[in-house]
C-alpha atoms as a PDB file:
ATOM      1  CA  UNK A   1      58.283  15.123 -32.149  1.00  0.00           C
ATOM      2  CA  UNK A   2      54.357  15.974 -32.454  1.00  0.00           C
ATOM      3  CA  UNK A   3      54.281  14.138 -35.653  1.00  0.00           C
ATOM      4  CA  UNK A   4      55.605  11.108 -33.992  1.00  0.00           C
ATOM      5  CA  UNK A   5      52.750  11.612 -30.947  1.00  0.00           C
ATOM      6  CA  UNK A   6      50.765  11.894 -34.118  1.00  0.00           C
ATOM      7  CA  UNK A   7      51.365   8.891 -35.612  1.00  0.00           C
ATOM      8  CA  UNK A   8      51.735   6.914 -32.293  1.00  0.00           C
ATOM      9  CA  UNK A   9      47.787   7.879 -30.943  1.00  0.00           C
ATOM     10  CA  UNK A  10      46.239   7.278 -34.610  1.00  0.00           C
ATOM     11  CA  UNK A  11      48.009   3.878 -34.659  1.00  0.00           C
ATOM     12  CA  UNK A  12      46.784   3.447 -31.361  1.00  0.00           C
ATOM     13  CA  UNK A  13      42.881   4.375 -31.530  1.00  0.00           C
ATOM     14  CA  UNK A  14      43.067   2.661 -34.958  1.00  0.00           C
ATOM     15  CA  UNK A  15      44.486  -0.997 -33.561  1.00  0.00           C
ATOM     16  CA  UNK A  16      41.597  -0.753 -31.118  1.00  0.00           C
ATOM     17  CA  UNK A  17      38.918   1.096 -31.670  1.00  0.00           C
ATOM     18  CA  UNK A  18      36.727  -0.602 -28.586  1.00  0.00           C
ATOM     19  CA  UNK A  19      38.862   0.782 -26.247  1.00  0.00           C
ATOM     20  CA  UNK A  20      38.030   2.929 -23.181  1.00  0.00           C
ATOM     21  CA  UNK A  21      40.672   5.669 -22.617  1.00  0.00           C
ATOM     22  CA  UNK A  22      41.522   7.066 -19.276  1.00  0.00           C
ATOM     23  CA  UNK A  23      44.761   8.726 -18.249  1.00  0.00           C
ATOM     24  CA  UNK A  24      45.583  11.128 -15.538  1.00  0.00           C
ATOM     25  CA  UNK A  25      44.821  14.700 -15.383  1.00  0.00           C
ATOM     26  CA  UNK A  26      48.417  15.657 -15.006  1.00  0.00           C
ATOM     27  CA  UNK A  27      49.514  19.087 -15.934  1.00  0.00           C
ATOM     28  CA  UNK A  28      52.301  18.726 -17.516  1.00  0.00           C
ATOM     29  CA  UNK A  29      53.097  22.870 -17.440  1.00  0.00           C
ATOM     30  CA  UNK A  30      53.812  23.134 -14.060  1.00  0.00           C
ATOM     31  CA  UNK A  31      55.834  19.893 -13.622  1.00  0.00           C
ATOM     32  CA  UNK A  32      59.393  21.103 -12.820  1.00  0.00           C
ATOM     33  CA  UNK A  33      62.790  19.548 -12.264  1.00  0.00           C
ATOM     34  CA  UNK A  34      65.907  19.928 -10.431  1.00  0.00           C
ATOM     35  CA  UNK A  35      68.294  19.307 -13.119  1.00  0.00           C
ATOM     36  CA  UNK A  36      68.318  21.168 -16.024  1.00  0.00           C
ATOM     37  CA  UNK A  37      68.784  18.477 -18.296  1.00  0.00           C
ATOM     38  CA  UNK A  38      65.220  16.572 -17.036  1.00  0.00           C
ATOM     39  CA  UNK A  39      63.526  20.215 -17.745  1.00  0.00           C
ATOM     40  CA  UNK A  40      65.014  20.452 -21.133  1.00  0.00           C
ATOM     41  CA  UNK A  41      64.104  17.106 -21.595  1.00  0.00           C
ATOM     42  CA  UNK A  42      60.473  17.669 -20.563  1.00  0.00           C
ATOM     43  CA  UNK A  43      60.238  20.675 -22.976  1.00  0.00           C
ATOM     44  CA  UNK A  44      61.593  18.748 -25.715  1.00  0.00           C
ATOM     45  CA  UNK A  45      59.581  15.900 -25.353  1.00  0.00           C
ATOM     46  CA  UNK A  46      56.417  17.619 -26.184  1.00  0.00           C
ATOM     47  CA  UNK A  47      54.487  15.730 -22.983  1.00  0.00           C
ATOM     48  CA  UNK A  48      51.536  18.065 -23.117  1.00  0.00           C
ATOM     49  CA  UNK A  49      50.824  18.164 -26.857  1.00  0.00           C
ATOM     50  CA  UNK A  50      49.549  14.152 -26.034  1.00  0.00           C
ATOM     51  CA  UNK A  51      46.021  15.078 -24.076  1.00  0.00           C
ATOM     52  CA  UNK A  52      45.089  17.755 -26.641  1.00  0.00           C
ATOM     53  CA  UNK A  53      46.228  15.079 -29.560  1.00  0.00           C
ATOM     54  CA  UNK A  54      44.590  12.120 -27.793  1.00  0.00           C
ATOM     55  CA  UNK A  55      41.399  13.741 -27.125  1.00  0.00           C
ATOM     56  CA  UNK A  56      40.809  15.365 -30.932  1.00  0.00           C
ATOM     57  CA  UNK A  57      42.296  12.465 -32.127  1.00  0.00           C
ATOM     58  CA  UNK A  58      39.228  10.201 -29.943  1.00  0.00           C
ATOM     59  CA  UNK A  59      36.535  12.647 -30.747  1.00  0.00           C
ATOM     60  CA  UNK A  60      37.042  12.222 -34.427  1.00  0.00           C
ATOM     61  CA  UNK A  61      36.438   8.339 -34.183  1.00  0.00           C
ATOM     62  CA  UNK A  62      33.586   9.217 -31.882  1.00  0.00           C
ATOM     63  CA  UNK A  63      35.685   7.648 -29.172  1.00  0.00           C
ATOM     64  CA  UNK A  64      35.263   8.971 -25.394  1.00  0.00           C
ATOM     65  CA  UNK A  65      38.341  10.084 -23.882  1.00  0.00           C
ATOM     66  CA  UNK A  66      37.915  10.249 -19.691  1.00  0.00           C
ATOM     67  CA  UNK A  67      40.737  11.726 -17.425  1.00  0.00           C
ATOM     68  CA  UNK A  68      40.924  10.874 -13.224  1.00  0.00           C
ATOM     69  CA  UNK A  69      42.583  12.073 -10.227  1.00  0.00           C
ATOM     70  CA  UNK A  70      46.284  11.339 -10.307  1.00  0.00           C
ATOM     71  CA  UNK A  71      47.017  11.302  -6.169  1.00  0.00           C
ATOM     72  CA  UNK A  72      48.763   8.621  -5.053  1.00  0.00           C
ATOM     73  CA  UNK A  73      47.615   6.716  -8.210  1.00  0.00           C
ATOM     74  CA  UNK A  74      51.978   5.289  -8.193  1.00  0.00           C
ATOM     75  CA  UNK A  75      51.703   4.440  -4.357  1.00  0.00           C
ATOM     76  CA  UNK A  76      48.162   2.725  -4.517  1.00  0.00           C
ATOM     77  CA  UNK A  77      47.706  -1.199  -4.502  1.00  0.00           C
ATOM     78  CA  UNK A  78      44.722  -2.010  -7.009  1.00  0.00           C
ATOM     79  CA  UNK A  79      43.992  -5.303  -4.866  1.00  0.00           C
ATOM     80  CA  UNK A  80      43.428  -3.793  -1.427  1.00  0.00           C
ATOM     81  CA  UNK A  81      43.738   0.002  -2.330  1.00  0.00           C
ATOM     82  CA  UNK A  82      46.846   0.595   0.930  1.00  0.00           C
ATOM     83  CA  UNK A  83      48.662   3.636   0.041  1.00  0.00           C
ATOM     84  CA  UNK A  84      52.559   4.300   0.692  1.00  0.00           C
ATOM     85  CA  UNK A  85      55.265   5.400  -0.568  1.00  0.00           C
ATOM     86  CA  UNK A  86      56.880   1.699   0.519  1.00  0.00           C
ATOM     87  CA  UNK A  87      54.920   0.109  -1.676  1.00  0.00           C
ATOM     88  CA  UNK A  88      57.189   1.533  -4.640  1.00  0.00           C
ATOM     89  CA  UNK A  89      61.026   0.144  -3.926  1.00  0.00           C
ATOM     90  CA  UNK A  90      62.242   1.363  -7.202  1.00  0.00           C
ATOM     91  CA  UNK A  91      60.866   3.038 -10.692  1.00  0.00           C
ATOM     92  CA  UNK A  92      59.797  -0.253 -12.235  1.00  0.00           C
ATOM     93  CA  UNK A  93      58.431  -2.419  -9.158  1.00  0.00           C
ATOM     94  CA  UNK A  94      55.067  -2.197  -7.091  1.00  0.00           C
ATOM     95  CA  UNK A  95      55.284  -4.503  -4.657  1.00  0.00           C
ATOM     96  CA  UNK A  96      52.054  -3.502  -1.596  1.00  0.00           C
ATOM     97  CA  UNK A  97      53.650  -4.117   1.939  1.00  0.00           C
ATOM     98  CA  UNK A  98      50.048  -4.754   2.965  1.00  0.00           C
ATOM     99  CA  UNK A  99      48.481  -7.742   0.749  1.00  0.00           C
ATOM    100  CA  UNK A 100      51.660  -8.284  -0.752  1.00  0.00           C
ATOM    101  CA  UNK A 101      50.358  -7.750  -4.339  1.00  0.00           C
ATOM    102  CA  UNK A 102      53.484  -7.184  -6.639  1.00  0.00           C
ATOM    103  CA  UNK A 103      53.707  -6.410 -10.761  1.00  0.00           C
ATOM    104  CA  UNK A 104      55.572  -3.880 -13.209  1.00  0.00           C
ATOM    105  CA  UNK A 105      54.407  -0.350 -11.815  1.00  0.00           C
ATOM    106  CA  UNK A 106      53.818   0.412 -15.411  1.00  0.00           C
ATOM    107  CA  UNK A 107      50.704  -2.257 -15.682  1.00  0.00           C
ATOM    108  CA  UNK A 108      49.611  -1.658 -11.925  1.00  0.00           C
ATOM    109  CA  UNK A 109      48.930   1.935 -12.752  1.00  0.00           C
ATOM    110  CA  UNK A 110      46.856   1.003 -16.090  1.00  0.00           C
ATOM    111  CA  UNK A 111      44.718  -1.219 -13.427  1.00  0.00           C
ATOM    112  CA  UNK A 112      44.503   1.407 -11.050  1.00  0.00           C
ATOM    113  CA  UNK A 113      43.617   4.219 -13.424  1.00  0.00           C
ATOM    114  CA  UNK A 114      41.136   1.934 -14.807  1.00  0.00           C
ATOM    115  CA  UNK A 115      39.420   1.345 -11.845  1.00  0.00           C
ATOM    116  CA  UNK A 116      39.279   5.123 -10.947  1.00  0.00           C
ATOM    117  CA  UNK A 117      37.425   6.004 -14.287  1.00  0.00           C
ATOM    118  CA  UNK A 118      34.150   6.963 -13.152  1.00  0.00           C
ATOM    119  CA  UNK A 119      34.932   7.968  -9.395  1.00  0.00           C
ATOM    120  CA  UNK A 120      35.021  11.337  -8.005  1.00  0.00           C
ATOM    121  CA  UNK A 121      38.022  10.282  -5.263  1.00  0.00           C
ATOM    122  CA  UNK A 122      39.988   7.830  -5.579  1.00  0.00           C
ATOM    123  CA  UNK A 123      39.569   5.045  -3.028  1.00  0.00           C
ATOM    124  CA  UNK A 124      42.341   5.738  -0.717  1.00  0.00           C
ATOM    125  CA  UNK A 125      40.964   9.618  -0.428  1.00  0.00           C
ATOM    126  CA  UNK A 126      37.628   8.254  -0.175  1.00  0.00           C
ATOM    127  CA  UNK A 127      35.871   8.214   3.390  1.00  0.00           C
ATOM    128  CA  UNK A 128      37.382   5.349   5.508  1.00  0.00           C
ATOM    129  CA  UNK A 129      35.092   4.357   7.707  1.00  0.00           C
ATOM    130  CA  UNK A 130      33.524   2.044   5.072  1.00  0.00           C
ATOM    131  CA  UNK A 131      33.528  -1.680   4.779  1.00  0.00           C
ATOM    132  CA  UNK A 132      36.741  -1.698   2.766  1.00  0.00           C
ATOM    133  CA  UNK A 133      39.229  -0.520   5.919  1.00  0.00           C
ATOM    134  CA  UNK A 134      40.979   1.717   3.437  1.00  0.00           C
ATOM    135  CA  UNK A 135      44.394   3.097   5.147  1.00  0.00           C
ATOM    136  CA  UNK A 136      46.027   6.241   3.830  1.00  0.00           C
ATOM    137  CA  UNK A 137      49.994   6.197   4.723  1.00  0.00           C
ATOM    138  CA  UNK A 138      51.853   9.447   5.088  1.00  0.00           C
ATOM    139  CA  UNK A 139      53.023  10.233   1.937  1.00  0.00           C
END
């Protein structure tokens, strides 16, 4: 399985070596399941060899590799930044109840991450008493 990761991040810095990488500072130790079979699943899978790979991987290429804050980064609109858990029907769909923005959840947490790469908070943690009327659901 690490080979594959292997192969799968050198193909991937190599197709584009412009590229600015950000992912989510997930740890990937203390994520736990209630079924056995997801846990033994997550163990096999190898999840956390990918940051240590991606990032030695990067730095040989002289590429940067940038993590952010993964809160509420699946419930977050990237159009208007609302947060809720609403705004996530089912696995694959982000649809905001708010602006109404909809896409794959897949892509709409690429945009999202993107746009956190750089900030300290993300938006919807940020202080909201700023021009953008950011509202924080109960999550």
């Amino acid at each position: 399985m690490r080979q594959e990761i292997n192969r799968a991040i050198n193909q991937a810095l190599d197709a584009h070596p412009e590229a600015r990488i950000v992912y989510e500072n997930l740890s990937v130790a203390s994520m736990r399941f209630h079924a056995r079979s997801m846990n033994a699943y997550l163990y096999a899978s190898q999840l956390g060899h990918i940051p240590k790979q991606l990032a030695w991987a990067a730095a040989k290429r002289g590429m940067a590799v940038h993590t952010v804050n993964p809160a509420y980064s699946s419930q977050e609109c990237p159009r208007c930044h609302f947060v809720s858990r609403a705004n996530r029907p089912d696995q694959k769909t982000f649809r905001c109840v708010v602006c109404g923005y909809h896409d794959h959840a897949d892509h709409k947490a690429a945009l999202t991450l993107a746009a956190r790469w750089g900030d300290h908070a993300p938006i919807c943690l940020q202080d909201q008493r700023g021009s953008q009327g950011v509202a924080l659901a109960a999550t």
